[in-house]
Protein backbone atom coordinates (compact mmCIF):
# COMPACT_ATOMS: atom_id res chain seq x y z
CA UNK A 1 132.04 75.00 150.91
CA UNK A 2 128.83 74.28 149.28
CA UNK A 3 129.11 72.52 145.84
CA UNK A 4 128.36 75.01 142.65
CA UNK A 5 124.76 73.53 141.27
CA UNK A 6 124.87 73.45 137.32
CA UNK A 7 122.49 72.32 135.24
CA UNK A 8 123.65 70.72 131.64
CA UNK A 9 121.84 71.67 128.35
CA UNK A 10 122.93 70.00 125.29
CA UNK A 11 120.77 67.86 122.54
CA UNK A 12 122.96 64.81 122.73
CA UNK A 13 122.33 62.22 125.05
CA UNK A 14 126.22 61.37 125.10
CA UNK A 15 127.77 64.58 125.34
CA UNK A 16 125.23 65.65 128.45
CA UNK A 17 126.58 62.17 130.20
CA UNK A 18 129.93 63.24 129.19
CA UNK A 19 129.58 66.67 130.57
CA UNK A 20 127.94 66.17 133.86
CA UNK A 21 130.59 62.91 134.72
CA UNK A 22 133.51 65.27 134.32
CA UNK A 23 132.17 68.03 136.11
CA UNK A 24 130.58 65.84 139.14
CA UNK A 25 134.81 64.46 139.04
CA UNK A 26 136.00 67.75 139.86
CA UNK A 27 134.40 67.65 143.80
CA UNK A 28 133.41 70.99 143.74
CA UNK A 29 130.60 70.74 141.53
CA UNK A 30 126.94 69.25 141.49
CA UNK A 31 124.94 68.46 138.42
CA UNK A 32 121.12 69.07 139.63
CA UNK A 33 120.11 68.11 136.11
CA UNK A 34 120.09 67.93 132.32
CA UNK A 35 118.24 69.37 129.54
CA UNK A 36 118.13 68.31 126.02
CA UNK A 37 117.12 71.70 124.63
CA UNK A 38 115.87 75.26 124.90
CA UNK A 39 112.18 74.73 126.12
CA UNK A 40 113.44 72.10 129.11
CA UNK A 41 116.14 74.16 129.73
CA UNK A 42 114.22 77.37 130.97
CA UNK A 43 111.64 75.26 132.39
CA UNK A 44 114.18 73.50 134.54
CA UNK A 45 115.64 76.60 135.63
CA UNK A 46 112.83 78.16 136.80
CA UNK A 47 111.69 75.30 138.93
CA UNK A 48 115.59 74.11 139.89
CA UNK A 49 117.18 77.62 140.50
CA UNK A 50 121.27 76.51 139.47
CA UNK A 51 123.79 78.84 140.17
CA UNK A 52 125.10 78.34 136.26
CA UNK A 53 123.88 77.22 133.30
CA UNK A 54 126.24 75.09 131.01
CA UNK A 55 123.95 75.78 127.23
CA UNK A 56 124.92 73.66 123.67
CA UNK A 57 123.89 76.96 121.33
CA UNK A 58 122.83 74.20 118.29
CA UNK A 59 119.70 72.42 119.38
CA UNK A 60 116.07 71.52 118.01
CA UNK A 61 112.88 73.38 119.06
CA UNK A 62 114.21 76.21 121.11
CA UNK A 63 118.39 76.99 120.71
CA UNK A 64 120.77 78.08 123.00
CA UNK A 65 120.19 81.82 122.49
CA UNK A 66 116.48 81.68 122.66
CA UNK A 67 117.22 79.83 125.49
CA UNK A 68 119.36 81.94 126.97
CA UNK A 69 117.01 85.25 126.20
CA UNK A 70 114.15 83.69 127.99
CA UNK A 71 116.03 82.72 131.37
CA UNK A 72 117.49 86.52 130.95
CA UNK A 73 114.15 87.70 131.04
CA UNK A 74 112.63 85.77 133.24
CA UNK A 75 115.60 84.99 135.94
CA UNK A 76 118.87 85.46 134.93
CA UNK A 77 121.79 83.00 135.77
CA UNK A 78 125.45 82.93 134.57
CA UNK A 79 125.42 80.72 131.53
CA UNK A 80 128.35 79.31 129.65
CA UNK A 81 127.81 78.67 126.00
CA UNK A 82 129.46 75.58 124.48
CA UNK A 83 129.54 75.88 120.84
CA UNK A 84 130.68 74.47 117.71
CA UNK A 85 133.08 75.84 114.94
CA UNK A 86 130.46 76.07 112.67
CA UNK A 87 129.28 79.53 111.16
CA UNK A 88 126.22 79.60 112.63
CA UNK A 89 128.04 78.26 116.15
CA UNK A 90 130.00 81.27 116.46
CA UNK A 91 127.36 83.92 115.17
CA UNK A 92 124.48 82.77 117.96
CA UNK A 93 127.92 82.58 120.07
CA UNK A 94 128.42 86.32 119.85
CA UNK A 95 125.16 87.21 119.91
CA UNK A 96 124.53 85.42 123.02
CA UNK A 97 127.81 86.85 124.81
CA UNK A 98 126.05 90.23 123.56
CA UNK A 99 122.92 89.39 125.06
CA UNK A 100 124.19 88.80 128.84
CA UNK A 101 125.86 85.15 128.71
CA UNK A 102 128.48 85.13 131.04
CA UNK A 103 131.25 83.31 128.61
CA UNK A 104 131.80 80.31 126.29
CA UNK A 105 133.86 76.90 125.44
CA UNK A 106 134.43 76.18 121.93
CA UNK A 107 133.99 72.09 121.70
CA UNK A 108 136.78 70.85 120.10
CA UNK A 109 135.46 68.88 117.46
CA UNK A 110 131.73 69.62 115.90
CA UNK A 111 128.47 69.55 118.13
CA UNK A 112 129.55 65.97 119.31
CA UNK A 113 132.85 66.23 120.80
CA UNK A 114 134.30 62.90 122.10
CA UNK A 115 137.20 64.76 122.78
CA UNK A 116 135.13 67.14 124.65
CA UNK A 117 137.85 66.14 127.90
CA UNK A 118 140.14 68.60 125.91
CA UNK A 119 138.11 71.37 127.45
CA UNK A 120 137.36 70.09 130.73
CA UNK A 121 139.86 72.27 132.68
CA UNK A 122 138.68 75.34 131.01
CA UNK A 123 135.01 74.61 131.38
CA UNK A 124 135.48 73.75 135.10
CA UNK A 125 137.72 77.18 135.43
CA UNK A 126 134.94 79.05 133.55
CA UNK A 127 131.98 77.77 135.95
CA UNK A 128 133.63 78.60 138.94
CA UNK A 129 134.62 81.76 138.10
CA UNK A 130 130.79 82.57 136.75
CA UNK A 131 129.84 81.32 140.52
CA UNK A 132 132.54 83.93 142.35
CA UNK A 133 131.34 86.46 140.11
CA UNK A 134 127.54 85.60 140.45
CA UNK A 135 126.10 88.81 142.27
CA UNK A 136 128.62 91.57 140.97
CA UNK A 137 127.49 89.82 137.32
CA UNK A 138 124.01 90.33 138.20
CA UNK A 139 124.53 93.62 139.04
CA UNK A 140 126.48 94.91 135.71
CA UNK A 141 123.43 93.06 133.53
CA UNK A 142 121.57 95.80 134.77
CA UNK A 143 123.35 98.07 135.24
CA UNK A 144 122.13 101.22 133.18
CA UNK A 145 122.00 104.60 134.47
CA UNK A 146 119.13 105.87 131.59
CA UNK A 147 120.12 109.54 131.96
CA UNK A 148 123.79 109.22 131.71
CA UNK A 149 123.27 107.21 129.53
CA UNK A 150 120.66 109.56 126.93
CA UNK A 151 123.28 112.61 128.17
CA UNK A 152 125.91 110.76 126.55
CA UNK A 153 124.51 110.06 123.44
CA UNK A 154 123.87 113.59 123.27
CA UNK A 155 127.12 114.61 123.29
CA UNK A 156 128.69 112.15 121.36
CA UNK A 157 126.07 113.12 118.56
CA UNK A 158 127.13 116.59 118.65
CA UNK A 159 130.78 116.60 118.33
CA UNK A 160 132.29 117.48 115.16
CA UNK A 161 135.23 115.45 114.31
CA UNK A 162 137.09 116.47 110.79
CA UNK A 163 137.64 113.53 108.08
CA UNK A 164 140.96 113.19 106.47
CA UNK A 165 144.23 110.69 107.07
CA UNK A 166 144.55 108.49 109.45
CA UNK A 167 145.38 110.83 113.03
CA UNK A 168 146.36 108.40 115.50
CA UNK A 169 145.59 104.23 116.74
CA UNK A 170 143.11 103.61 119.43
CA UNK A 171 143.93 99.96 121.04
CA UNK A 172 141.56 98.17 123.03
CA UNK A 173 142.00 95.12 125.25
CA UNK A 174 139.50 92.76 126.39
CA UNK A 175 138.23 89.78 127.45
CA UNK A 176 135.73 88.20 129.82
CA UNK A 177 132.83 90.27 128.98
CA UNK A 178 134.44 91.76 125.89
CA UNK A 179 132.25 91.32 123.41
CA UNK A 180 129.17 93.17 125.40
CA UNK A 181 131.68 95.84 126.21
CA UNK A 182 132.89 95.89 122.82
CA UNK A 183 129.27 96.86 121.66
CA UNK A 184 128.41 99.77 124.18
CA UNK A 185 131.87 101.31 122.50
CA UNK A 186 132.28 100.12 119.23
CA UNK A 187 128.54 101.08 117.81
CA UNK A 188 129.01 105.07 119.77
CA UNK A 189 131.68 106.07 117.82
CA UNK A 190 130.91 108.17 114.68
CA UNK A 191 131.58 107.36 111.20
CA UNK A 192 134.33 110.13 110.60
CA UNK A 193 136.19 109.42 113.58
CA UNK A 194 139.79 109.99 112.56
CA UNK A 195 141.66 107.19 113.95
CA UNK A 196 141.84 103.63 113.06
CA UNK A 197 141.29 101.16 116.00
CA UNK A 198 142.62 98.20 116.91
CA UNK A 199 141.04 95.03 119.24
CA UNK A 200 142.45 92.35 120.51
CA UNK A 201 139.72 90.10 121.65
CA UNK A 202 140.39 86.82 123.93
CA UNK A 203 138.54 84.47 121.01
CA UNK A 204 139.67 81.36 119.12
CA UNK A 205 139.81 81.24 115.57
CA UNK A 206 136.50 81.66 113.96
CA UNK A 207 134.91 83.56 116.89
CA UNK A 208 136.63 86.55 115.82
CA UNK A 209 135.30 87.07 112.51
CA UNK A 210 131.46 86.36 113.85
CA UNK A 211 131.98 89.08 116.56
CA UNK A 212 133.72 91.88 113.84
CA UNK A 213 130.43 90.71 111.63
CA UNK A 214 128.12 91.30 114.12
CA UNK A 215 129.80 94.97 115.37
CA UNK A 216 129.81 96.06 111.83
CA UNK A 217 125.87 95.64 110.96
CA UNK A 218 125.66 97.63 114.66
CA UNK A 219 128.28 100.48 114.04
CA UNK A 220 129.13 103.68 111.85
CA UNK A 221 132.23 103.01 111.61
CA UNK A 222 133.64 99.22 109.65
CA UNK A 223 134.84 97.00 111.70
CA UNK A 224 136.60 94.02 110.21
CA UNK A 225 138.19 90.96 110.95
CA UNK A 226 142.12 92.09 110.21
CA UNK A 227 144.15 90.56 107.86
CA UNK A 228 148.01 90.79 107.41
CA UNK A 229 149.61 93.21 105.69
CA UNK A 230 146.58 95.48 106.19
CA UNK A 231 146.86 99.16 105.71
CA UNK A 232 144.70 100.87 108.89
CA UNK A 233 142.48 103.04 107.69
CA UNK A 234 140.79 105.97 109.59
CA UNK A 235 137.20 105.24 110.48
CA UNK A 236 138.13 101.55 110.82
CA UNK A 237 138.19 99.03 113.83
CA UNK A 238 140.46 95.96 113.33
CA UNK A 239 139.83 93.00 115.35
CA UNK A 240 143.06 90.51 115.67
CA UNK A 241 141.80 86.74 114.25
CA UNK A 242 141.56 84.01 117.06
CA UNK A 243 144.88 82.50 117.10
CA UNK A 244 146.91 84.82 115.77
CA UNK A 245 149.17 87.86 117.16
CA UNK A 246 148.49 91.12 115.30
CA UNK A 247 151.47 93.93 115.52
CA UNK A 248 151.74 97.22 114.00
CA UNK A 249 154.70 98.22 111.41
CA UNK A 250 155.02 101.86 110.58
CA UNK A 251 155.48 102.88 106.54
CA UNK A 252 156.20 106.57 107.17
CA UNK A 253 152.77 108.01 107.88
CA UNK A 254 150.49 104.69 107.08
CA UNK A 255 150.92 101.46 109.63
CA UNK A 256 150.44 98.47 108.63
CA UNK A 257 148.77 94.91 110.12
CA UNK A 258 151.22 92.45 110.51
CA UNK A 259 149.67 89.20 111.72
CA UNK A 260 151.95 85.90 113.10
CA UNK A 261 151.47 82.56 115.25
CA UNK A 262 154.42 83.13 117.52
CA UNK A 263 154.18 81.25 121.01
CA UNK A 264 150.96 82.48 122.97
CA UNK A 265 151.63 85.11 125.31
CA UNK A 266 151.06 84.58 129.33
CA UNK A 267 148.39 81.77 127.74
CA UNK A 268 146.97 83.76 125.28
CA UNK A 269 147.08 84.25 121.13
CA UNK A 270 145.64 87.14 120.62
CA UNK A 271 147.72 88.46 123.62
CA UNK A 272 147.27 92.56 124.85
CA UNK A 273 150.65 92.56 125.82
CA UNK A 274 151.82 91.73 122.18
CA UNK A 275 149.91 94.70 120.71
CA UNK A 276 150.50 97.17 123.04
CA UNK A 277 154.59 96.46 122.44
CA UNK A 278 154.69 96.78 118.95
CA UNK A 279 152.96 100.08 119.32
CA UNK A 280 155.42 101.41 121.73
CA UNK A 281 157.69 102.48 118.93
CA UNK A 282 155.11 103.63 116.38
CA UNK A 283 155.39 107.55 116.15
CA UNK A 284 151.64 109.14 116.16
CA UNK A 285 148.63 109.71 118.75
CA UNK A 286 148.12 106.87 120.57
CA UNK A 287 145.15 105.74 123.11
CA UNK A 288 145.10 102.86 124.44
CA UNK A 289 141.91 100.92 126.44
CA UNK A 290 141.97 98.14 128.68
CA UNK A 291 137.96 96.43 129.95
CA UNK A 292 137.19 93.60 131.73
CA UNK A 293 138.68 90.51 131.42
CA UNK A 294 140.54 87.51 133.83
CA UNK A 295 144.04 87.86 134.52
CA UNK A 296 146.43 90.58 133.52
CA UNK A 297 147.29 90.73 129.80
CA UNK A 298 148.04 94.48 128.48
CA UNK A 299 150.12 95.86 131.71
CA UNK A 300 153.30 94.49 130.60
CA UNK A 301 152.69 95.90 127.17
CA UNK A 302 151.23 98.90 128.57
CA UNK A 303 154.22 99.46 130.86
CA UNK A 304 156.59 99.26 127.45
CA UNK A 305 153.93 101.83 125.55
CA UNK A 306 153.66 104.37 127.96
CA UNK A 307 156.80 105.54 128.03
CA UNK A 308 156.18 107.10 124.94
CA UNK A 309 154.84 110.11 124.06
CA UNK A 310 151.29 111.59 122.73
CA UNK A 311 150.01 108.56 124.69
CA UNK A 312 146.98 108.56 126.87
CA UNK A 313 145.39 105.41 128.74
CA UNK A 314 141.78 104.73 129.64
CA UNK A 315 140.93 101.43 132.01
CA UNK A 316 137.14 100.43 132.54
CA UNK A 317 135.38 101.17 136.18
CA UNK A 318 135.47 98.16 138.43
CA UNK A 319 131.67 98.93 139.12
CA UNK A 320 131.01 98.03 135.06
CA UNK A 321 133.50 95.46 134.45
CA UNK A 322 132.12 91.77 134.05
CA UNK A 323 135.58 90.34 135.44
CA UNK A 324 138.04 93.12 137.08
CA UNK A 325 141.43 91.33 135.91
CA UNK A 326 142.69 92.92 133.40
CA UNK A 327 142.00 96.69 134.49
CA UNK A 328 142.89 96.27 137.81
CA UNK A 329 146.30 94.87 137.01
CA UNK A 330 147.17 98.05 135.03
CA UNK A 331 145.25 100.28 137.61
CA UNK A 332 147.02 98.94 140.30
CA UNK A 333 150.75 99.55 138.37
CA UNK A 334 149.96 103.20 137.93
CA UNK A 335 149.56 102.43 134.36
CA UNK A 336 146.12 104.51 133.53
CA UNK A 337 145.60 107.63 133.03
CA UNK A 338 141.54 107.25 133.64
CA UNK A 339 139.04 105.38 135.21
CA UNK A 340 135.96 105.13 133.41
CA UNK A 341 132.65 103.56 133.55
CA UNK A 342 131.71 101.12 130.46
CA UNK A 343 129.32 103.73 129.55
CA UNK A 344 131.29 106.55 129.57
CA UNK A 345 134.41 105.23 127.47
CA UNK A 346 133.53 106.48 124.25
CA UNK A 347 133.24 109.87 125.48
CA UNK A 348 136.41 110.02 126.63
CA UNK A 349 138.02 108.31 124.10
CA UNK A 350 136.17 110.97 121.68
CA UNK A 351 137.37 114.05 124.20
CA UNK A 352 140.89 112.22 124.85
CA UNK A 353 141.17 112.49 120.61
CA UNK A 354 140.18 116.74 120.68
CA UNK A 355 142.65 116.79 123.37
CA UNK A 356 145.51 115.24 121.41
CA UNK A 357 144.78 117.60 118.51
CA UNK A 358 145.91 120.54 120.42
CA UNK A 359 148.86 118.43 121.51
CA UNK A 360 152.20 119.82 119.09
CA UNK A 361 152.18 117.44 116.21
CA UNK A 362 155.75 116.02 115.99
CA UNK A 363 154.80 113.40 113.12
């Protein structure tokens, strides 16, 4: 097996020799070369050719997401992000996920990380992953049928949806790819839509809010970072904070956000799984989504939820998904109702809504 060529972009001299010695230890993967910001980095690329692109997003003369904008352009490459908790870390974070990067690694501790070892495993993981899914990546960056794509927007445009209280809960799992997919559904849906939504993002603490920032200044509808004891609101998407578990509690015919920092779920806190449960016993229309994203999160919960009633489940196309993980695991349990390209979701979730309202209401 040939070793995975990376190059390293980051402005410190330390945390590049940091980097590259830790990935070099793992034996499956060759540093080519370093960069100490944006300009060297695309430069590099062009004349090195890596299979993946580890990119600091905080650096002088050109950032990350410049960076990252001109390599898209010119030849695009998987590129991990490694970014800070500050504000601005996470915001060119999201944008840069939005923009095509493949994923990201949060450093642990500023834009010099000594303990930058705490995320070795997970950076490793994340470049070999980026390598396996190097063509089929390729191919969903452009992938972008024009006229389904304008006959879409058509229709969405022209459907009529009545305003009023709060109809039903759409919840949405994602991850790998998310925040991209996220977008292309999110910013479609119209501002009266008549139920409130609810994401669970894979996303540490901070992340979140950037990403529900950046959807809202995109969409009709608000999105928001949620908060406990939150009543959902119709025409609202909720997006559960990195770190914490977000469940639903019924109050007659409002539901309420309850948020908590029980034990991560199969790894993860925001988990799927956790959301989908606590919906299971909530009495009104439910749809639930599942995109791309690694692993399987969502088809446990989704296995609890479906047994209820008024329910109808939508998992993304394997031809549009960044990572096919998370959809195929529910796919493959009989779990979904309907297999839909990225670009078509909103559609049905928009027809899947008219349907319900000619469902009997038993609320």
């Amino acid at each position: 097996m040939k070793p995975i060529r990376v190059l390293v972009v980051d402005d410190s001299f330390f945390m590049r020799k940091l980097i590259s010695d830790f990935l070099v230890e793992s034996g499956i993967i060759e540093v080519i070369d370093t960069a100490k910001n944006g300009i060297e980095a695309v430069e590099k690329h062009l004349r090195l050719n890596p299979d993946v692109i580890t990119m600091d997003v905080e650096m002088p003369q050109m950032n990350g997401l410049e960076a990252l904008e001109q390599i898209m352009k010119k030849k695009p490459v998987p590129i991990i992000m490694l970014s800070s908790l500050t504000k601005q870390g996470t915001d060119i974070t999201v944008q840069a996920l939005q923009k095509g990067a493949f994923d990201f690694v949060a450093k642990p501790s500023g834009a010099i990380s000594f303990d930058i070892k705490k995320v070795k495993d997970e950076l490793i993981d994340k470049i070999i992953i980026a390598h396996r899914q190097k063509e089929k990546w390729h191919k969903h960056l452009n992938y972008n049928d024009r006229e389904e794509t304008k006959e879409e927007t058509k229709t969405v445009n022209c459907l009529e949806i009545e305003t009023g209280h709060i109809e039903g809960i759409i919840a949405i799992g994602t991850s790998t790819g998310g925040p991209k997919a996220l977008q292309e559904v999110i910013t479609k849906i119209p501002k009266n839509f008549p139920y409130g939504i609810l994401i669970v993002q894979h996303m540490p603490a901070g992340f979140t809010k950037s990403l529900a920032t950046r959807l809202n200044s995109l969409s009709e509808i608000e999105v928001l970072e949620a908060e406990d004891q939150q009543i959902i609101k119709a025409g609202t998407a909720y997006i559960a904070p990195g770190n914490y578990h977000m469940t639903v509690r019924q109050l007659q015919k409002q539901f309420k956000i309850e948020l908590n920092q029980n034990d991560p779920v199969s790894g993860h806190r925001p988990s799927v799984d956790v959301l989908f449960q606590s919906l299971a016993t909530i009495r009104t229309k439910k749809i639930f989504v599942i995109m791309t994203g690694m692993g399987s999160d969502g088809t446990k919960g989704l296995t609890i939820a479906k047994q209820g009633e008024q329910v109808i489940t939508i998992g993304e196309d394997e031809t549009t998904c960044v990572v096919y993980g998370m959809p195929k695991s529910a796919i493959q349990k009989g779990l979904i109702d309907m297999v839909i390209p990225l670009h078509h979701i909103t559609n049905k979730i928009l027809e899947s809504v008219q349907k319900q309202r000619r469902w009997q209401s038993w609320i």
